[in-house]
C-alpha atoms as a PDB file:
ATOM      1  CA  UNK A   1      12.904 -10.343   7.766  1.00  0.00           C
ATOM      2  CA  UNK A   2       9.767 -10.362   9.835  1.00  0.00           C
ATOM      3  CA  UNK A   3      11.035  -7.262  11.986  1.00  0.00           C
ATOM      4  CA  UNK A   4      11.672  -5.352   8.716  1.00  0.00           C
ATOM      5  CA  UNK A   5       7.933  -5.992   7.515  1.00  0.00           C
ATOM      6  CA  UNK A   6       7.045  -4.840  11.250  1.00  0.00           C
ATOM      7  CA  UNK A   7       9.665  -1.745  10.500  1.00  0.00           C
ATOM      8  CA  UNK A   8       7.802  -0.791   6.910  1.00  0.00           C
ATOM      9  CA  UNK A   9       4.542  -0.845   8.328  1.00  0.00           C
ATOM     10  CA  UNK A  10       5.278   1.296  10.921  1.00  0.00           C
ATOM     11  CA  UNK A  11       6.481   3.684   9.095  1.00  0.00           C
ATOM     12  CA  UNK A  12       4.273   3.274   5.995  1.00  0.00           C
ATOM     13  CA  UNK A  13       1.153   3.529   8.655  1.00  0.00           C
ATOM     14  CA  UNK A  14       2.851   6.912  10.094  1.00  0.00           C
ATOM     15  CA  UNK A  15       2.885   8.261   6.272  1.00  0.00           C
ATOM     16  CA  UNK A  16      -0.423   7.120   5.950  1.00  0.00           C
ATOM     17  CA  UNK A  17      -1.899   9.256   8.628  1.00  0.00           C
ATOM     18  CA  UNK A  18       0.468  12.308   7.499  1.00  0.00           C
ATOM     19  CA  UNK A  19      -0.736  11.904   3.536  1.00  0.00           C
ATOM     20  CA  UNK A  20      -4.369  11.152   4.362  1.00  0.00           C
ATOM     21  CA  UNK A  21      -4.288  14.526   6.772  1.00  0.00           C
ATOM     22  CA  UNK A  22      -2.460  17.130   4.538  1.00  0.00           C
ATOM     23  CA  UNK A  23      -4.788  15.812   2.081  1.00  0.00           C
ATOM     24  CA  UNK A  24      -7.727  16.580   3.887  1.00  0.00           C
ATOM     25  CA  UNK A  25      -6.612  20.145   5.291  1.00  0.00           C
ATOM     26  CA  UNK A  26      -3.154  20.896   2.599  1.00  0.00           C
ATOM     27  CA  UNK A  27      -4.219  19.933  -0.295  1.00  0.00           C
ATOM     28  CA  UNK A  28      -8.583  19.944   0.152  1.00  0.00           C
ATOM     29  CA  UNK A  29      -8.863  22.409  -1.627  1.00  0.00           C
ATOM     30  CA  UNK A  30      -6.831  21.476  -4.800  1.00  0.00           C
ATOM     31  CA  UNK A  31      -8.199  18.275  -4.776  1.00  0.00           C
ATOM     32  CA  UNK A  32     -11.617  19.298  -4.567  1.00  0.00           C
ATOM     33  CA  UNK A  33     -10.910  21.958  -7.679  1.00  0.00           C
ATOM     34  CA  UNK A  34      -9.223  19.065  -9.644  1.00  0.00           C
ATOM     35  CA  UNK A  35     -12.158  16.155  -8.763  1.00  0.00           C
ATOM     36  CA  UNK A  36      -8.891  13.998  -7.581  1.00  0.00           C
ATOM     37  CA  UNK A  37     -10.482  14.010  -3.537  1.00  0.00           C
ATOM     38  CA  UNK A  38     -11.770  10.718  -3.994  1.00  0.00           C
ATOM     39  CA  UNK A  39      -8.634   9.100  -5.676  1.00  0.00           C
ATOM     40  CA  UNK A  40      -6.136  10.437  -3.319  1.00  0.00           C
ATOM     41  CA  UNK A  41      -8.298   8.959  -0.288  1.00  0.00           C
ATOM     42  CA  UNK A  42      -8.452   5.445  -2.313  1.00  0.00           C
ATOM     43  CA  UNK A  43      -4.341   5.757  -2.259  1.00  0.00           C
ATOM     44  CA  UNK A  44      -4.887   6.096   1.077  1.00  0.00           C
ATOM     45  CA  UNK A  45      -7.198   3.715   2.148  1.00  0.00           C
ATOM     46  CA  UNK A  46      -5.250   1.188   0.307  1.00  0.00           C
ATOM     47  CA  UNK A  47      -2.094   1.924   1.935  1.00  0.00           C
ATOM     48  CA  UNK A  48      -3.509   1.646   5.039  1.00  0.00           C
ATOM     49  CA  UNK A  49      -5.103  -1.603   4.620  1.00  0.00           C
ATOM     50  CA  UNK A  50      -1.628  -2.848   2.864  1.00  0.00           C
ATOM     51  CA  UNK A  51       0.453  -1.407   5.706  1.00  0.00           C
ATOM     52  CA  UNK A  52      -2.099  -3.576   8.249  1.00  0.00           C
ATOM     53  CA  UNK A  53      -0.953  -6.613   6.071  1.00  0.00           C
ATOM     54  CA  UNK A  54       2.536  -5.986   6.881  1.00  0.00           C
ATOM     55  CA  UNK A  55       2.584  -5.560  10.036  1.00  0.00           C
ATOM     56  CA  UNK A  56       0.146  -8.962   9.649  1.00  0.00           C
ATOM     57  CA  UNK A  57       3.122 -10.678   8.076  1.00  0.00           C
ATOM     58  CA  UNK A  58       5.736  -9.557  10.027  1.00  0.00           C
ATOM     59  CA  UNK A  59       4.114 -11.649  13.144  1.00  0.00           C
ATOM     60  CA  UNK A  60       2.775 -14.552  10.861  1.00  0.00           C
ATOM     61  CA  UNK A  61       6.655 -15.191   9.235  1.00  0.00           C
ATOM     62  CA  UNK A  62       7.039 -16.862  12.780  1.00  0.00           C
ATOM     63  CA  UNK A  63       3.814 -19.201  13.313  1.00  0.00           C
ATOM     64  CA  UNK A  64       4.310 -19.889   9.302  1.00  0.00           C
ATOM     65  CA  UNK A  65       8.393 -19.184   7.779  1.00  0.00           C
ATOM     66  CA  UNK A  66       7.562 -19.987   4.482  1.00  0.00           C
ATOM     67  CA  UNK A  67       9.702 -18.071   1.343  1.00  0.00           C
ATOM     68  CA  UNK A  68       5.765 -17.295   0.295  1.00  0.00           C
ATOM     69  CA  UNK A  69       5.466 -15.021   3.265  1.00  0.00           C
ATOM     70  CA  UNK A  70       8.066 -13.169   2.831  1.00  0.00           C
ATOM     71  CA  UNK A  71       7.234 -12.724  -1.053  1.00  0.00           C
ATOM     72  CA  UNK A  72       4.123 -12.051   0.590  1.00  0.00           C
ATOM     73  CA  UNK A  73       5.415  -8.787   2.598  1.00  0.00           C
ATOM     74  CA  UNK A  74       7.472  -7.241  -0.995  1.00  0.00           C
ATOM     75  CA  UNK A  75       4.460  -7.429  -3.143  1.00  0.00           C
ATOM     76  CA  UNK A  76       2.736  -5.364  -0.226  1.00  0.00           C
ATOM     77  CA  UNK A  77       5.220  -2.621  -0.419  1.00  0.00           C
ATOM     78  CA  UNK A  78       5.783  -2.639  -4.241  1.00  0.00           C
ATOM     79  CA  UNK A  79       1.585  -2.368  -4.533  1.00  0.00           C
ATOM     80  CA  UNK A  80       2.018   0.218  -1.691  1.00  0.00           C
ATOM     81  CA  UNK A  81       4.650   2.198  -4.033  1.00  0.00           C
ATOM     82  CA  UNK A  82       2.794   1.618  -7.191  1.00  0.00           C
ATOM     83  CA  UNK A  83      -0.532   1.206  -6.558  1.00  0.00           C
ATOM     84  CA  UNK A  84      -0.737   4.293  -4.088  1.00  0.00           C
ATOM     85  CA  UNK A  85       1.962   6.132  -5.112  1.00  0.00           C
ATOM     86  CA  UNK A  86       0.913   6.584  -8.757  1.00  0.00           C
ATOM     87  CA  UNK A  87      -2.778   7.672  -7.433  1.00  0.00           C
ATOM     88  CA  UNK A  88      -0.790  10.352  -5.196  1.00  0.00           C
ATOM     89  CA  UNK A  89       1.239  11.516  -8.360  1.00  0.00           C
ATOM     90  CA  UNK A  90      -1.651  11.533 -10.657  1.00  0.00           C
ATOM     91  CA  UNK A  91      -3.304  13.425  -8.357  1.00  0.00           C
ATOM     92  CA  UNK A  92      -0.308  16.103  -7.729  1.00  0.00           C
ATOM     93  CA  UNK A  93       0.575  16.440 -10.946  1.00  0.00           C
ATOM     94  CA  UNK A  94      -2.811  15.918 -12.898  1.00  0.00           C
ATOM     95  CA  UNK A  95      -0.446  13.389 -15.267  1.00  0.00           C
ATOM     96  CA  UNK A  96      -3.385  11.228 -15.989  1.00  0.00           C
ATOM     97  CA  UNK A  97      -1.073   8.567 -17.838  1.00  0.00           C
ATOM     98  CA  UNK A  98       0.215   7.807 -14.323  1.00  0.00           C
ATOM     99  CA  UNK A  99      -3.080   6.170 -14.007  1.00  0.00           C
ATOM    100  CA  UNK A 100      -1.775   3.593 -15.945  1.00  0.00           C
ATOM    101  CA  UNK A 101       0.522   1.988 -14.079  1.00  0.00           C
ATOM    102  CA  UNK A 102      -2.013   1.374 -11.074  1.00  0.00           C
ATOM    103  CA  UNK A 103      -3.801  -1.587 -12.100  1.00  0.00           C
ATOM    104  CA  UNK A 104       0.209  -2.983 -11.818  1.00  0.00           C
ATOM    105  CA  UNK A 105       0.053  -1.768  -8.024  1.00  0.00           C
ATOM    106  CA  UNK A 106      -3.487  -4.052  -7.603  1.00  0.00           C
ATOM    107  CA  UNK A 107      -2.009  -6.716  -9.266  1.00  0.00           C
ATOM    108  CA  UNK A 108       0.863  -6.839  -6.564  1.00  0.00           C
ATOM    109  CA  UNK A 109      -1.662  -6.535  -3.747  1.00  0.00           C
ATOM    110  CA  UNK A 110      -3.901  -9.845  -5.196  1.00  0.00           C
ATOM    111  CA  UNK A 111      -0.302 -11.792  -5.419  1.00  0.00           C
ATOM    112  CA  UNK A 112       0.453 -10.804  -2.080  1.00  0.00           C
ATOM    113  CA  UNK A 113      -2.970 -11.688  -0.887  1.00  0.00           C
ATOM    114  CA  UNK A 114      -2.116 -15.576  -2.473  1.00  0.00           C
ATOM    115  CA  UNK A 115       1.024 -15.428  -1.780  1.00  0.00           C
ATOM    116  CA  UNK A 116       0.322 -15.190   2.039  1.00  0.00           C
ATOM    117  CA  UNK A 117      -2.679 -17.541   1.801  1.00  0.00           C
ATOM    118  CA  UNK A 118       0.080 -20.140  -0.016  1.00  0.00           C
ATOM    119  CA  UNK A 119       2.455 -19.446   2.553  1.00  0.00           C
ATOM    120  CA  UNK A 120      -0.357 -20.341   5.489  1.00  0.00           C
ATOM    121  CA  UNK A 121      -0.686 -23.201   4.055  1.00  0.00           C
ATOM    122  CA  UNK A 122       2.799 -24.549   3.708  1.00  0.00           C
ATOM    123  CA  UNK A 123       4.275 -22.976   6.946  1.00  0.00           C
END
């Protein structure tokens, strides 16, 4: 499993790069009009820093193979999904009930946070 959280991040950190850029050039403009710049470059910043994490536990599963690390890696990529994801949507589609469900996306990022720490500790 460790070489699938290395696989996500890759590619997550790829899309992170191509979102935070056609932000910044595609979609400046719209975003500025809207007032959403500043939430679509906290969806990115978060994905970025989640997508470091993975790529964090992909190498750690080996030094420390506990189930908590690899519990660890999905709540990454679900907060990824959620938590950045709905800011991207909200900020598309000006839905601001999406907004909602991105406290759920934080939530998965603190869990994984523990979980790792709990897994550091047992491994």
């Amino acid at each position: 499993m460790n070489k699938l959280f290395l696989l996500l991040g890759s590619i997550s950190g790829a899309l992170s790069v191509a979102i935070g850029a056609f932000g910044a050039h595609g979609l400046k403009k719209m975003l500025e009009e809207a007032g959403r710049m500043e939430t679509f470059e906290t969806g990115v910043k978060y994905q970025f820093y989640h997508t470091i994490a993975l790529i964090l536990i992909g190498f750690l599963m080996e030094k420390f193979p506990a189930p908590q690390m690899g519990w660890a890696g999905w709540c990454f990529v679900g907060g990824i999904l959620v938590f950045s994801g709905s800011l991207y949507a909200l900020c598309l589609t000006g839905v601001t009930k999406l907004g909602a469900i991105t406290p759920i996306g934080g939530l998965m990022f603190i869990a994984g946070w523990v979980l790792l720490a709990m897994g550091v500790m047992k491994g």
